[in-house]
N, C-alpha and C. Protein backbone atom coordinates (compact mmCIF):
# COMPACT_ATOMS: atom_id res chain seq x y z
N UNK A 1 23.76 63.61 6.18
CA UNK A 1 25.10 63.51 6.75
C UNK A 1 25.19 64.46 7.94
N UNK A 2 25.94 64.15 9.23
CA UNK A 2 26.52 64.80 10.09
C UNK A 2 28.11 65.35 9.82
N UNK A 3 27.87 66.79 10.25
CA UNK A 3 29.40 67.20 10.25
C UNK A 3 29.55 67.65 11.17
N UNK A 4 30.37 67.52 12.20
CA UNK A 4 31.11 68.12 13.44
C UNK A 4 31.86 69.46 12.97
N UNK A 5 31.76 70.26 13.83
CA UNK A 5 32.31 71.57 13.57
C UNK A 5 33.22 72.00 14.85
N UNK A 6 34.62 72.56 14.95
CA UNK A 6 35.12 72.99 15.90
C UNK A 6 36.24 74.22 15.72
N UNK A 7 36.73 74.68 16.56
CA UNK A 7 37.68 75.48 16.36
C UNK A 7 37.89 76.35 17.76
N UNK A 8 39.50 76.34 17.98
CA UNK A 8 40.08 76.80 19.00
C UNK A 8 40.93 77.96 19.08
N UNK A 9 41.33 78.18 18.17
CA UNK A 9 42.32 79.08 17.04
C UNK A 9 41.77 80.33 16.65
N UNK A 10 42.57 81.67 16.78
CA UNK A 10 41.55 82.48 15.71
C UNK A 10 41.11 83.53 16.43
N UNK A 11 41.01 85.21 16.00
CA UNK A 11 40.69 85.75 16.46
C UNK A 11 39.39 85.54 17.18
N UNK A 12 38.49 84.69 16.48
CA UNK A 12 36.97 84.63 16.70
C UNK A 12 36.48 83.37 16.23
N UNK A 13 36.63 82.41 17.16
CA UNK A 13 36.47 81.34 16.66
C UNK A 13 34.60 80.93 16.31
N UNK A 14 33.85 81.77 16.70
CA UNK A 14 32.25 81.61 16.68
C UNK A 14 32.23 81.91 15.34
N UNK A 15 33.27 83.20 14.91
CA UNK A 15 32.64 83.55 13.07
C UNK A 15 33.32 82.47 12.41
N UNK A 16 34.62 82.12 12.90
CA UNK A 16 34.84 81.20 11.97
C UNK A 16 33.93 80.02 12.32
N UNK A 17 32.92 79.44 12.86
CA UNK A 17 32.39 78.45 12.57
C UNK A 17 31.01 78.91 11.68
N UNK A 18 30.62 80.26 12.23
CA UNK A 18 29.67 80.46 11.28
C UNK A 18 30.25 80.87 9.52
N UNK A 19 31.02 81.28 9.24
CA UNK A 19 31.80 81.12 8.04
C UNK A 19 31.33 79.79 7.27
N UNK A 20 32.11 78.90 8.43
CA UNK A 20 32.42 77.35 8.28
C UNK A 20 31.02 76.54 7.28
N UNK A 21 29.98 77.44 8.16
CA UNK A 21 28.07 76.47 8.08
C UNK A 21 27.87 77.45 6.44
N UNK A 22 28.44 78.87 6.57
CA UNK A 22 27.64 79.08 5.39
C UNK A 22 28.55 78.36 3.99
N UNK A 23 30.02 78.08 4.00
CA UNK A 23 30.75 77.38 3.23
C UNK A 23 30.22 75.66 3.25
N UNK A 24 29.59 75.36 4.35
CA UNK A 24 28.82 74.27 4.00
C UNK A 24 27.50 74.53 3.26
N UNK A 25 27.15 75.32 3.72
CA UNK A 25 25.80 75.69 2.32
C UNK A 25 25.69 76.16 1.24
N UNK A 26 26.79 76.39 1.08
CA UNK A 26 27.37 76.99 -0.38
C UNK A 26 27.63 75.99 -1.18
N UNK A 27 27.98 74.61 -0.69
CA UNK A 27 28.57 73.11 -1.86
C UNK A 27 27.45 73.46 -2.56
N UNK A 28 28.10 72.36 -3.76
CA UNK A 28 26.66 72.08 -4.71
C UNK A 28 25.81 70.64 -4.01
N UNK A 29 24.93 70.67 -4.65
CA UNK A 29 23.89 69.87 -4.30
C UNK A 29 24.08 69.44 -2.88
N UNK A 30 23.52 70.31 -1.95
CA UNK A 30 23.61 70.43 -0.63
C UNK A 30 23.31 71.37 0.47
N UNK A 31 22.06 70.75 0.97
CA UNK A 31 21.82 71.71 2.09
C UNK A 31 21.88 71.70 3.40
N UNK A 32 22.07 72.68 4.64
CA UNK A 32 22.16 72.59 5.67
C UNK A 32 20.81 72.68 6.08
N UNK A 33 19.75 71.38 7.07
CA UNK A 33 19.15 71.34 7.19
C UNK A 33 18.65 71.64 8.92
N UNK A 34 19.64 71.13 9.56
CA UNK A 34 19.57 71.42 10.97
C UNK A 34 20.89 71.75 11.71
N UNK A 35 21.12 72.91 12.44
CA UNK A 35 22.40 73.10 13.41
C UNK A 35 22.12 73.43 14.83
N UNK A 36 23.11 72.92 15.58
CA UNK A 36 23.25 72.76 16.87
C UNK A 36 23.54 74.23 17.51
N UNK A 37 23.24 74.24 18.96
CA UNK A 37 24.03 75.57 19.36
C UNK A 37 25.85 75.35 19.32
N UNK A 38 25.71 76.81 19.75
CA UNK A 38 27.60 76.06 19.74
C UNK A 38 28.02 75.93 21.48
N UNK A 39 28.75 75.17 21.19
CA UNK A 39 29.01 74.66 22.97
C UNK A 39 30.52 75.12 23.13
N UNK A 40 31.17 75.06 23.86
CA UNK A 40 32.41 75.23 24.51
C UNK A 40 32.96 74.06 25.08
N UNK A 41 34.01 73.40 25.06
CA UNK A 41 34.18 72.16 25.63
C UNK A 41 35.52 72.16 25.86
N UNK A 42 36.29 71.54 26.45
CA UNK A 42 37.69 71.26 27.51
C UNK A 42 38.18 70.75 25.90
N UNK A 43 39.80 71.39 25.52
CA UNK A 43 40.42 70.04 24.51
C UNK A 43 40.16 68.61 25.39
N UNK A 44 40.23 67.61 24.42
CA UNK A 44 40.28 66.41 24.78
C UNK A 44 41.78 65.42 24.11
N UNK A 45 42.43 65.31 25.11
CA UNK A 45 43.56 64.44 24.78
C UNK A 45 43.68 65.40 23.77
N UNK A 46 44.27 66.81 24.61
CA UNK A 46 45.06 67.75 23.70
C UNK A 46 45.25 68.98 24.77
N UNK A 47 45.93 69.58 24.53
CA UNK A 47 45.93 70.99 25.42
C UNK A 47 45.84 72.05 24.10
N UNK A 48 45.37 73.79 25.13
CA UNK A 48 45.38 74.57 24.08
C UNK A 48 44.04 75.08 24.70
N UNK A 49 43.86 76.45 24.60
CA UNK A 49 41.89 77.30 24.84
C UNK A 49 41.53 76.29 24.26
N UNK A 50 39.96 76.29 25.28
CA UNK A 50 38.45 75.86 24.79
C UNK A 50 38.44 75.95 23.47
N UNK A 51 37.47 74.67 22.72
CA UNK A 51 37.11 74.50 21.85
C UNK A 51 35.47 75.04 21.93
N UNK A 52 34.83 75.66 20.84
CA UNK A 52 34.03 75.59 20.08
C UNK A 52 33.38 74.94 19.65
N UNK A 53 32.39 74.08 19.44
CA UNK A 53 32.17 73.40 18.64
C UNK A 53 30.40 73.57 18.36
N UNK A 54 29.82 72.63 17.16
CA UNK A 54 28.65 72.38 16.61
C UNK A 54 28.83 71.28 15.63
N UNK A 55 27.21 71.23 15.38
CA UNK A 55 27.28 70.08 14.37
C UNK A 55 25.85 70.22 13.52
N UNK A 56 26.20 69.97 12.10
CA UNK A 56 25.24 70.58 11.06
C UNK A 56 24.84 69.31 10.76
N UNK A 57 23.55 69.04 10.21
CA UNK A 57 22.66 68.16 9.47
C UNK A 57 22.80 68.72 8.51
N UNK A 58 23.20 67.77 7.03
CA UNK A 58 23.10 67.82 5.39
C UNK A 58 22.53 67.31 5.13
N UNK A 59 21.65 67.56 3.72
CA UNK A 59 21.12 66.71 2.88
C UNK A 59 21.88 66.90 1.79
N UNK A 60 22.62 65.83 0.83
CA UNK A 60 23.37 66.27 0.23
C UNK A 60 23.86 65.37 -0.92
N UNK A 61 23.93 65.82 -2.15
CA UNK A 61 23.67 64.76 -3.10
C UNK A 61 25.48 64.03 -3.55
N UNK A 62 26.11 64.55 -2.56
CA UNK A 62 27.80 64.17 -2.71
C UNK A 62 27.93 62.90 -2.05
N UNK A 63 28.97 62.65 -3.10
CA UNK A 63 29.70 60.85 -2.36
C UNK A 63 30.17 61.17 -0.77
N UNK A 64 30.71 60.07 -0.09
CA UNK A 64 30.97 60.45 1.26
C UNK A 64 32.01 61.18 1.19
N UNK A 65 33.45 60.56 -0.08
CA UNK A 65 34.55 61.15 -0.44
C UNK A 65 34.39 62.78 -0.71
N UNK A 66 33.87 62.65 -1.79
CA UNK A 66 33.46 63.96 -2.31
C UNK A 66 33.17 64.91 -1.28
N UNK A 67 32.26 64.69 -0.11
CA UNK A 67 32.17 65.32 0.55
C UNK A 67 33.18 65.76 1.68
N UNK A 68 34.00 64.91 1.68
CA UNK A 68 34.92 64.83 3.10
C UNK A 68 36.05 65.80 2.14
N UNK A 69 36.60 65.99 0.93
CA UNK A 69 37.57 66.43 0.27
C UNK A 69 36.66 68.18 0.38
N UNK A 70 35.22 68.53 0.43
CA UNK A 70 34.67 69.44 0.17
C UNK A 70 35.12 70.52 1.42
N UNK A 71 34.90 69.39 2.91
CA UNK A 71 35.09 69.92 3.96
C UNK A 71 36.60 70.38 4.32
N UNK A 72 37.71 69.30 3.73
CA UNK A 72 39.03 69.76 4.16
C UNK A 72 39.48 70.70 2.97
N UNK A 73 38.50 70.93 1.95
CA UNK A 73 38.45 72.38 1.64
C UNK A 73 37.93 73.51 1.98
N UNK A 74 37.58 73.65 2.55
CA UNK A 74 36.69 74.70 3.47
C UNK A 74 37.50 74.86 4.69
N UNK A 75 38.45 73.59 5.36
CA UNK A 75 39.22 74.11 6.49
C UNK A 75 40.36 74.53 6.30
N UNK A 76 40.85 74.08 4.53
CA UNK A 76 41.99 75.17 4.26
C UNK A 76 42.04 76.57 3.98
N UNK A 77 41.07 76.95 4.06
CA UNK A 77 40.78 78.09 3.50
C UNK A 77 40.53 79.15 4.60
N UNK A 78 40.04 78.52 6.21
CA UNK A 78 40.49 78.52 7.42
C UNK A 78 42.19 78.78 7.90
N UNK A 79 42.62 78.11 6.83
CA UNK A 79 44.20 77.92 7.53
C UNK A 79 44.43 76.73 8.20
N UNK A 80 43.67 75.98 8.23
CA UNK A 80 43.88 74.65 8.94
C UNK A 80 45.22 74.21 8.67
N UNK A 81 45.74 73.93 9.86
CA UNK A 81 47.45 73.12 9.73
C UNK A 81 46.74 71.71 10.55
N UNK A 82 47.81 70.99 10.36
CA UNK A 82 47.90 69.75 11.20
C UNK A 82 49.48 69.15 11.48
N UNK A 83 50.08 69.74 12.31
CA UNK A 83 51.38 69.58 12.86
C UNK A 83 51.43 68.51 13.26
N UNK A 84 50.40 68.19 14.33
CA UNK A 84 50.64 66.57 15.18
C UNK A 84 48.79 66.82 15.46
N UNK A 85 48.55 65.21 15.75
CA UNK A 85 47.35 64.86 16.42
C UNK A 85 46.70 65.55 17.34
N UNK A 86 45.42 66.22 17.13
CA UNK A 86 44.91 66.42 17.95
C UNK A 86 45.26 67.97 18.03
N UNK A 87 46.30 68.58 17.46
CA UNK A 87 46.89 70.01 17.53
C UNK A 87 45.51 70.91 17.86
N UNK A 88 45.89 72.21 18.18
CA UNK A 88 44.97 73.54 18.28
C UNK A 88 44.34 73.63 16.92
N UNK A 89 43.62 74.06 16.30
CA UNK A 89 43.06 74.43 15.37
C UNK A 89 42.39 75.66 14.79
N UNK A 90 42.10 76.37 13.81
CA UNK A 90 41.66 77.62 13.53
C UNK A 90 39.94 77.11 13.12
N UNK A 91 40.11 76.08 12.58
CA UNK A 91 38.55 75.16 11.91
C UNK A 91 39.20 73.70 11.82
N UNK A 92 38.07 72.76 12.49
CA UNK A 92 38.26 71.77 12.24
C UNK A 92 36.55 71.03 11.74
N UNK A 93 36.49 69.98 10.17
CA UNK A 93 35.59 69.75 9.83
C UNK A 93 35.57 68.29 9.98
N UNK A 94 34.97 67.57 10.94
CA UNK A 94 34.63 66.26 11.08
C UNK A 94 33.24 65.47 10.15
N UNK A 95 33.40 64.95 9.35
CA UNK A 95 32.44 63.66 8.71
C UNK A 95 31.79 62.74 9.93
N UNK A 96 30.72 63.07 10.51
CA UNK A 96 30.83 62.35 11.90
C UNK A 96 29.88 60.45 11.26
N UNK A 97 28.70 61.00 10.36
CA UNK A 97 27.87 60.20 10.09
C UNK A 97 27.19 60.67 8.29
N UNK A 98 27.09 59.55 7.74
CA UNK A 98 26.61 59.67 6.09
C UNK A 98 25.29 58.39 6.21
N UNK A 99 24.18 59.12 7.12
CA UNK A 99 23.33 58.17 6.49
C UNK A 99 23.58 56.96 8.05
N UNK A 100 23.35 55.94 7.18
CA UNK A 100 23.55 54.49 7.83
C UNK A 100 25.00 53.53 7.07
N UNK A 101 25.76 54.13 6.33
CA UNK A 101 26.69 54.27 5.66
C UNK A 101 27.73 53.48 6.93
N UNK A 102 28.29 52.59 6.45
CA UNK A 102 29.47 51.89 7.40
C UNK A 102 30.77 51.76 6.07
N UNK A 103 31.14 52.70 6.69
CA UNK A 103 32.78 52.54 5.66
C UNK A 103 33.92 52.52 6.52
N UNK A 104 34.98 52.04 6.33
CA UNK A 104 36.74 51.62 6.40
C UNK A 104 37.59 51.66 5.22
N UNK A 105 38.01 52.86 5.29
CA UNK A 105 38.90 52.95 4.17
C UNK A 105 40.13 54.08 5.05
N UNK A 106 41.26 53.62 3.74
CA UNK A 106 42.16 54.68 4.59
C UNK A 106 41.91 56.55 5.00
N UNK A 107 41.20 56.95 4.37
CA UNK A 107 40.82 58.38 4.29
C UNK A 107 39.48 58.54 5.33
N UNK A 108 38.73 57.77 5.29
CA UNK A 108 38.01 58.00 6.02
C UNK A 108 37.14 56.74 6.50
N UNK A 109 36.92 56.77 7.88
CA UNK A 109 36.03 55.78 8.82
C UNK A 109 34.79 56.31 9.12
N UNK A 110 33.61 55.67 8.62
CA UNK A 110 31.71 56.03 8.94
C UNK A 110 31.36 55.32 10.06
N UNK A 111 30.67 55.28 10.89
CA UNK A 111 30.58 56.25 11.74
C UNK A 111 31.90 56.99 12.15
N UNK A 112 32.10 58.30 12.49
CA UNK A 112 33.81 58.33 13.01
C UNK A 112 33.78 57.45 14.33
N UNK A 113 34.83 56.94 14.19
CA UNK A 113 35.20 56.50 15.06
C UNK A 113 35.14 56.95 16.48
N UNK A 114 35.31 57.80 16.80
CA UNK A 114 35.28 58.40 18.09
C UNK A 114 34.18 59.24 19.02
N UNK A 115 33.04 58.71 17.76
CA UNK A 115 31.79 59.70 17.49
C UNK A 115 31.27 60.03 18.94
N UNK A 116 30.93 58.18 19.44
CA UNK A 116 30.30 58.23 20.84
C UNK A 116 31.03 58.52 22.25
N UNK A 117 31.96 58.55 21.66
CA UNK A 117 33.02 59.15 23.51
C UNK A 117 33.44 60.32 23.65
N UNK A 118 32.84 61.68 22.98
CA UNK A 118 33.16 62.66 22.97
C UNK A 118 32.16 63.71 23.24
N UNK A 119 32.04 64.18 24.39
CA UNK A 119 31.24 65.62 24.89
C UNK A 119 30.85 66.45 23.50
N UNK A 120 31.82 66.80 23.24
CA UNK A 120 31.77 68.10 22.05
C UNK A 120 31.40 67.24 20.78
N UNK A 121 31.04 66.28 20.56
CA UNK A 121 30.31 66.10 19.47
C UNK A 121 28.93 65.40 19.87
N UNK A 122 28.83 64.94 21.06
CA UNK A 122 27.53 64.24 21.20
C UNK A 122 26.58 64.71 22.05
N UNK A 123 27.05 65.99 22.48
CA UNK A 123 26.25 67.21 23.13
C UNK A 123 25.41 68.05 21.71
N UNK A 124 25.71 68.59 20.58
CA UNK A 124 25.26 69.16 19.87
C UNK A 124 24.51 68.06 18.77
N UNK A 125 24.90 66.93 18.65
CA UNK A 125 24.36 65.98 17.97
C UNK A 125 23.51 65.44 18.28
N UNK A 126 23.00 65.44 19.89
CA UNK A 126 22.07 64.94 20.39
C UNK A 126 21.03 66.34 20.36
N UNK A 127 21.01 67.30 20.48
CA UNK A 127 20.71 68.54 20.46
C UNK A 127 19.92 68.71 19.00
N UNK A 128 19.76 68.15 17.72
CA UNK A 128 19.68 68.44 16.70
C UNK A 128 19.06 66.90 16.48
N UNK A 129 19.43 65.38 16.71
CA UNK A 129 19.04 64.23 16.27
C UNK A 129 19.34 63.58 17.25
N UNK A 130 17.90 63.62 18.18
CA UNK A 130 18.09 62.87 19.94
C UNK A 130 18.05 61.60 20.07
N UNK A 131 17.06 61.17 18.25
CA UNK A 131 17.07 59.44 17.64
C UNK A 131 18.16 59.06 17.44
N UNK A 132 19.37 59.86 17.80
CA UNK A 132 21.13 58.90 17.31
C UNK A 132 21.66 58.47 19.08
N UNK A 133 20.58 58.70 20.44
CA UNK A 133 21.56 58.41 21.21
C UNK A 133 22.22 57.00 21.45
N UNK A 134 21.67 56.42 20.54
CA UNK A 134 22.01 55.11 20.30
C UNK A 134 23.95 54.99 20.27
N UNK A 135 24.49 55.97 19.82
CA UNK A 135 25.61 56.77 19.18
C UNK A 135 26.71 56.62 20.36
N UNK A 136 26.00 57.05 21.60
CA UNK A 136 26.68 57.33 22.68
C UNK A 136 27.48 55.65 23.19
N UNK A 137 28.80 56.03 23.41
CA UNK A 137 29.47 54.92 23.94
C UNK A 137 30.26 55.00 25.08
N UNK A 138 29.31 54.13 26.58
CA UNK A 138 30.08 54.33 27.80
C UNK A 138 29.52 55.53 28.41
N UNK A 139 29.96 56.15 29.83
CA UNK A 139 29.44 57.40 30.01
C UNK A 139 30.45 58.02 30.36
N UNK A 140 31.65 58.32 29.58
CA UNK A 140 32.83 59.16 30.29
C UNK A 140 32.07 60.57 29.65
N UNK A 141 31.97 60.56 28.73
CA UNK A 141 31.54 62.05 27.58
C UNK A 141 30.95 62.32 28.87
N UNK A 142 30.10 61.67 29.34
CA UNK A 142 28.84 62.48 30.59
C UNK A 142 29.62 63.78 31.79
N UNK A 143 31.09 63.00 31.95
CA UNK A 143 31.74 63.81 32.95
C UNK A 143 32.52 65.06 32.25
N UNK A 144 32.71 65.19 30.60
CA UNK A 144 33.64 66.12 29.82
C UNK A 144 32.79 67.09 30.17
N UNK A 145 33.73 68.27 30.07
CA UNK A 145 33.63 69.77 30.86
C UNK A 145 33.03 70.38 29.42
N UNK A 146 31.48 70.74 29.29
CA UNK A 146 31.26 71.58 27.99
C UNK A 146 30.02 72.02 28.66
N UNK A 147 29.81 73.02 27.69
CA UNK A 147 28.81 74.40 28.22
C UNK A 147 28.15 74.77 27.22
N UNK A 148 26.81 74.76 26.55
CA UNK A 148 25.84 75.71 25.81
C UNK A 148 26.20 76.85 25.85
N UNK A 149 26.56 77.84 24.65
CA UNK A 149 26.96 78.89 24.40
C UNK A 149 25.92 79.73 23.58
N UNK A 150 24.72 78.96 23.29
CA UNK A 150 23.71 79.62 22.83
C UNK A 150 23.98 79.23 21.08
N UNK A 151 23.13 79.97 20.45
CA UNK A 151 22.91 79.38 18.96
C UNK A 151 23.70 80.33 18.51
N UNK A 152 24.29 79.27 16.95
CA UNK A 152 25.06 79.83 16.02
C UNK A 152 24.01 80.26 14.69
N UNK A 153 24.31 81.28 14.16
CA UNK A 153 24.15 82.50 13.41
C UNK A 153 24.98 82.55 12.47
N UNK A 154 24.55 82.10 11.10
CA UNK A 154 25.31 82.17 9.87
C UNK A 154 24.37 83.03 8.79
């Protein structure tokens, strides 16, 4: 599984993502196998400071559910609010990809949906699994404003 990692919020938004990776390695039956550097990227269809972001490779013996309920536990514990769409954030945990897994359900959409038009997730995802550029959709992401910030440290 892919998980997108971000955060804008926060005294320190780098520890809270490294926090974030070791609370992902902490689930049960589940390991973090590969992570991205962390990048910096423009909000997108949002205002608010630069985002943060990365993205972890799992191996992981949890349902997709199971897992997605694991992560928006880990961003409450962050403080994660969600006022309106797209809001600022302290941690935000995206389900980006489970596998070859194609799901539609109300809680959650496999691939995410938005996977391939976004800088800040397909800059570090390509960075870690260069066999997904298949992923990429269109070339606007190509023009989004993001920057290598060097590797994250958990």
């Amino acid at each position: 599984a892919y998980v997108g990692l971000g955060a804008n919020l926060g005294a320190d938004p780098a520890a809270t993502l490294a926090e974030a990776v070791r609370g992902l390695a902490a689930l049960g039956a589940t390991e973090v196998v590969a992570l991205s550097s962390i990048w910096r990227s423009a909000p997108v269809e949002a205002v608010g400071p630069d985002f943060l972001n990365a993205v972890a490779a799992l191996d992981t013996g949890l349902a997709p559910l199971e897992l997605l309920d694991a992560l928006q536990a880990i961003e409450q514990v962050h403080g994660r609010e969600r006022p309106y769409r797209n809001a600022p954030r302290t941690l935000d945990l995206d389900l980006l990809m489970f596998g070859d897994l194609v799901l539609r359900t109300p809680r959650l959409t496999l691939p995410h949906p938005r996977l391939g038009e976004r800088a800040f997730v397909l800059r570090p995802l390509l960075e870690i699994a260069p066999e997904l550029a298949h992923a990429a959709v269109g070339e606007a992401w190509q023009s989004q404003r993001i920057e290598c910030q060097g590797p994250l440290r958990f």
